[in-house]
Protein backbone atom coordinates (compact mmCIF):
# COMPACT_ATOMS: atom_id res chain seq x y z
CA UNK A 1 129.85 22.64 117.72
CA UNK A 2 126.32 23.26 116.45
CA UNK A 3 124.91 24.56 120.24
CA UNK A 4 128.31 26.58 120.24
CA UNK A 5 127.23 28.07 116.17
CA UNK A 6 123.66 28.31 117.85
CA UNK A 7 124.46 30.10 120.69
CA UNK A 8 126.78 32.61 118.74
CA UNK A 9 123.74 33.36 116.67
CA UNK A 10 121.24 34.22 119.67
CA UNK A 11 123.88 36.54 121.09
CA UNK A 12 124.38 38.23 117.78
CA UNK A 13 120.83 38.61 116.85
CA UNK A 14 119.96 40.16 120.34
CA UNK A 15 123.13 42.45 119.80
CA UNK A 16 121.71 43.68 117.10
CA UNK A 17 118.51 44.08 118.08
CA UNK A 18 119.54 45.81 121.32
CA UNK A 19 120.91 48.17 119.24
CA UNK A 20 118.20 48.68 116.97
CA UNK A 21 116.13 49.27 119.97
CA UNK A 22 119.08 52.17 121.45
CA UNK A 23 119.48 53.78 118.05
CA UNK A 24 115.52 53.74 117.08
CA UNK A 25 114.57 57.00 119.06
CA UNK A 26 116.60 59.56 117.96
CA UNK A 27 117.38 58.70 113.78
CA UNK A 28 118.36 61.80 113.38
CA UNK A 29 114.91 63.73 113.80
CA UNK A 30 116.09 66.32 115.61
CA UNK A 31 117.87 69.08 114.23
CA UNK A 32 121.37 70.01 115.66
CA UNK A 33 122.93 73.56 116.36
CA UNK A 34 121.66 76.69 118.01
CA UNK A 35 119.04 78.09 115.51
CA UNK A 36 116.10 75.38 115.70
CA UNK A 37 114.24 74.88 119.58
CA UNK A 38 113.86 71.50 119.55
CA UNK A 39 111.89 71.08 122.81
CA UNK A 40 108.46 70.15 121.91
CA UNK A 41 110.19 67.89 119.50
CA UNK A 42 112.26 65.93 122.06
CA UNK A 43 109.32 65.91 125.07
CA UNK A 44 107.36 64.73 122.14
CA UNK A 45 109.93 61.48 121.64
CA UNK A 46 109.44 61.58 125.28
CA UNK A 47 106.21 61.25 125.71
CA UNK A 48 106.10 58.43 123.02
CA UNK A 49 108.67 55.92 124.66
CA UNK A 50 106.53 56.40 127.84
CA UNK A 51 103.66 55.05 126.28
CA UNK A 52 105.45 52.51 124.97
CA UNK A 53 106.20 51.16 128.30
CA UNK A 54 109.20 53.27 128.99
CA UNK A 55 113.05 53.27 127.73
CA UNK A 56 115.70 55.03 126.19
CA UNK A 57 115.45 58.03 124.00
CA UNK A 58 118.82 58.45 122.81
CA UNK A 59 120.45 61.87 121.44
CA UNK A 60 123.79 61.42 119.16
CA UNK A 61 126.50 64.00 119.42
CA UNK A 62 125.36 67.79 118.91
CA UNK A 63 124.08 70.50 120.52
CA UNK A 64 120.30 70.56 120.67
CA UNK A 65 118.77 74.43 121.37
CA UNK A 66 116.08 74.40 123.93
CA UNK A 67 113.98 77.12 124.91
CA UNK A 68 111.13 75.87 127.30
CA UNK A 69 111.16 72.59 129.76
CA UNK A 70 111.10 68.87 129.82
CA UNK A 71 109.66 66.53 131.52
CA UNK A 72 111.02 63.31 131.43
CA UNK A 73 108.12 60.55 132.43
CA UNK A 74 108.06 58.02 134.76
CA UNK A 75 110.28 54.76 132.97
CA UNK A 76 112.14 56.89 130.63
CA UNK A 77 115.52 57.51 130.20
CA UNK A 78 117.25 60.53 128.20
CA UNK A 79 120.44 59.31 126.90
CA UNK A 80 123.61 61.42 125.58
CA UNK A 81 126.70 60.37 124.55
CA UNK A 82 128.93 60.32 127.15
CA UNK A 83 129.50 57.28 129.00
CA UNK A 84 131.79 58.80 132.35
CA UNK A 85 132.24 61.99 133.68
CA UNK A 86 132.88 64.27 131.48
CA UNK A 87 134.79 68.06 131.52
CA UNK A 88 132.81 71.20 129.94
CA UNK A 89 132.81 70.50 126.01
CA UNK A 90 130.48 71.99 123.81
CA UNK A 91 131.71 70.51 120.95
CA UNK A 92 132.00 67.04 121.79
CA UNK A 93 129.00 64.44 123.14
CA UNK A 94 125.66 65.99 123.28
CA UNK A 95 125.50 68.90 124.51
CA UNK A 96 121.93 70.98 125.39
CA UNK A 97 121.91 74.44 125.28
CA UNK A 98 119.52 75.90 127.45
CA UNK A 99 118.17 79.75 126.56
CA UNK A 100 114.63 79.50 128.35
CA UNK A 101 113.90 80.56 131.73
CA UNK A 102 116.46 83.74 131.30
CA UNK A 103 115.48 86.17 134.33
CA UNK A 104 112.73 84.23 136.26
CA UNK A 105 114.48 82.60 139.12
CA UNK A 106 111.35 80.57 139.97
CA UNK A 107 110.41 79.31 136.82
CA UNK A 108 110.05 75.63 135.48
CA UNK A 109 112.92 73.77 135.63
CA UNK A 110 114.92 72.96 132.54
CA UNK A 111 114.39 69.34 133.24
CA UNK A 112 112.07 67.71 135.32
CA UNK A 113 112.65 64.04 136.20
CA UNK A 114 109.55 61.79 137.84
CA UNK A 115 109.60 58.14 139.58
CA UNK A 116 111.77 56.09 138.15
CA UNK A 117 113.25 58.34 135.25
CA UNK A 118 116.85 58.94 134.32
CA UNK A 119 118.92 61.83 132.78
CA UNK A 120 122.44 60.71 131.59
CA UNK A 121 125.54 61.68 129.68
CA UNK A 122 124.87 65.18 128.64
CA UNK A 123 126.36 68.60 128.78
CA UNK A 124 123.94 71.44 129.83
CA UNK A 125 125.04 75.02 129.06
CA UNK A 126 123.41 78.40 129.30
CA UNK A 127 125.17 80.29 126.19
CA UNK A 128 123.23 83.62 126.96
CA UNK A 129 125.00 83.74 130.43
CA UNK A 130 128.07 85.61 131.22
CA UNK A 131 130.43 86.31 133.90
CA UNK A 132 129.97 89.90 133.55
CA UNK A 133 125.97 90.17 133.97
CA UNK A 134 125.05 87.00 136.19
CA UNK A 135 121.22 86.36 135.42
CA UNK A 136 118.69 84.38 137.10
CA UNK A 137 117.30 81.21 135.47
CA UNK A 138 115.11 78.26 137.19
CA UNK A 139 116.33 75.49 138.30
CA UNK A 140 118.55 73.30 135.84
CA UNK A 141 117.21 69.93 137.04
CA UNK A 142 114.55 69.05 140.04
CA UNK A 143 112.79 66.08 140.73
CA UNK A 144 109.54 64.52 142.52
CA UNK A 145 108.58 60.76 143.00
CA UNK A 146 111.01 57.89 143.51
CA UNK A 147 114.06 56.52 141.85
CA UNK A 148 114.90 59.75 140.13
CA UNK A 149 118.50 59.35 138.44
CA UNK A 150 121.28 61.68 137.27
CA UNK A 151 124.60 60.66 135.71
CA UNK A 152 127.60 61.23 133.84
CA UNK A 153 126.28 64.91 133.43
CA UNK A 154 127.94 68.15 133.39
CA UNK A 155 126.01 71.29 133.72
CA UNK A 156 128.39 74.03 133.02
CA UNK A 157 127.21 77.27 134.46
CA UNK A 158 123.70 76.95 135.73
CA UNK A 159 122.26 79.80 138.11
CA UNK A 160 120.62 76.77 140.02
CA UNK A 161 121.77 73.09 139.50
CA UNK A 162 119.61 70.31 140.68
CA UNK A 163 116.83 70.40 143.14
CA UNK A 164 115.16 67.31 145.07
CA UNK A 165 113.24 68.64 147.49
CA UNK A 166 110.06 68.12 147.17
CA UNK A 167 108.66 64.84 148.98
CA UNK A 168 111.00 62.15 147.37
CA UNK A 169 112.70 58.74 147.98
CA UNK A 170 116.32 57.11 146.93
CA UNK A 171 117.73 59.49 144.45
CA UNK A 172 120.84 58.50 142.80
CA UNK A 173 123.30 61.62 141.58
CA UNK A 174 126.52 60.45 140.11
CA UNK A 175 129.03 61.70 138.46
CA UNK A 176 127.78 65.28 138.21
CA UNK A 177 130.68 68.14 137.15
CA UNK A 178 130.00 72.01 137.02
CA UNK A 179 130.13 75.44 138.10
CA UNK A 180 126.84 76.68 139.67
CA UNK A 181 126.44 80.00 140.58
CA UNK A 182 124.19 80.41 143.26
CA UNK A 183 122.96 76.71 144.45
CA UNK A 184 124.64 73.20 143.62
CA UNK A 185 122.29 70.69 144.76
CA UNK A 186 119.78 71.41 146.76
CA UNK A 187 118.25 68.32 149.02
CA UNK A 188 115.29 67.96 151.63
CA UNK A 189 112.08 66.08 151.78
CA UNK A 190 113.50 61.88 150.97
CA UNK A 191 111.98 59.87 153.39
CA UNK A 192 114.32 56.93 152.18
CA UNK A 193 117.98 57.20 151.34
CA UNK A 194 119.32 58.43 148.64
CA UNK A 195 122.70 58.86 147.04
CA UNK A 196 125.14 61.39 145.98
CA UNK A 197 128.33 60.38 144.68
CA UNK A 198 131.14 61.89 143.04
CA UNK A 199 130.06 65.26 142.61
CA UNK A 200 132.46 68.05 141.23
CA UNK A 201 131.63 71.87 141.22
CA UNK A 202 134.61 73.87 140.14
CA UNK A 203 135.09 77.46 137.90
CA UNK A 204 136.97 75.67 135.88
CA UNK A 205 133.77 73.86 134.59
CA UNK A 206 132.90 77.17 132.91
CA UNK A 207 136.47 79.08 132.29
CA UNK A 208 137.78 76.50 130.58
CA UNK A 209 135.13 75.70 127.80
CA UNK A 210 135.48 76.53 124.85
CA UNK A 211 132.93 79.13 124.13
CA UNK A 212 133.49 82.78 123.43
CA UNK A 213 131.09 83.87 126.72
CA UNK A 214 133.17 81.58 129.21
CA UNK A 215 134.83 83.62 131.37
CA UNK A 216 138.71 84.91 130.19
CA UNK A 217 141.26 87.09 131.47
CA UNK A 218 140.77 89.33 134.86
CA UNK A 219 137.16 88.51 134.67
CA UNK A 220 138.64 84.94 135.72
């Protein structure tokens, strides 16, 4: 009975600190809603859990403005909330609304993932974009290096979606739902296998959500 009492103990003490350690990087620092850019802010939190050896910066439910690029280093994982795939909310999980990059196709990417680094269970939407004037922005997501990870993510009307094709090895997409409107996923330069698994592109992605510039009516 005693190694059974002892052995509940260990697992409860490393519950809790496992989730001291998930809940420790985002606390709240980061200001929610779509008047405050909080991208030096979050590649800042970034940049910290990568020199602490890598892990998981986790963002709560909320929409989080950003108006220039991340790059998320080499170990590190940015976390929303959504566990599974996930249809076009902008009100539910965590959500990033992305207003840089408006009119300059070849720009820096929204998000740039490097060996070993993981983006998963977000919501990426471009609220400046409508159905009615289609404007250029950079790519949503590309990627260089190895072991370069997106899941449970659903970019909702990106110009460009993801892009791995610069010299690369074993990607892993899953999981990813959307409506781009010019390129998907674009692939080419992995001299070892990847994977791509489960991904959805459909208009409903973007008609559907519930924001007053998704597309309505005839413009459907």
């Amino acid at each position: 009975e005693m190694i059974r009492l002892s052995a509940c103990i260990t697992l409860v003490v490393l519950l809790l600190a496992c989730r001291s350690v998930w809940a420790a990087p985002a606390k709240g620092d980061l200001p929610t809603g779509n008047k405050t850019d909080v991208t030096a802010a979050l590649q800042a939190l970034l940049d910290a859990k990568a020199k602490d050896g890598g892990g998981v910066v986790a963002l709560p439910a909320g929409q989080f403005r950003l108006e220039g690029s991340l790059s998320i280093p080499s170990g590190v994982t940015l976390q929303g909330e959504w566990q599974g795939p996930h249809f076009s909310f902008t009100n539910q999980g965590t959500c990033l609304l992305a207003y840089g990059g408006r009119g300059q196709e070849e720009g820096a990417p929204l998000i740039t993932l490097n060996t070993n680094s993981t983006l998963k269970g977000v919501t990426v939407f471009y609220p400046k974009q409508t159905f009615s004037d289609i404007q250029p922005y950079p790519w949503t997501i590309a990627g260089k290096g190895t072991h370069m990870n997106i899941i449970d993510v659903t970019l909702v009307n990106p110009y460009r979606g993801i892009e791995f094709s610069h010299s690369h090895a074993m990607h892993y997409i899953r999981n990813v739902y959307g409506c781009p409107l010019r390129t998907g996923v674009r692939i080419d330069g992995c001299y070892d296998i990847g994977r791509v698994e489960n991904v959805h592109f459909n208009p409903n992605s973007w008609t559907r959500l519930d924001a007053p510039t998704a597309p309505k009516g005839p413009e459907k």
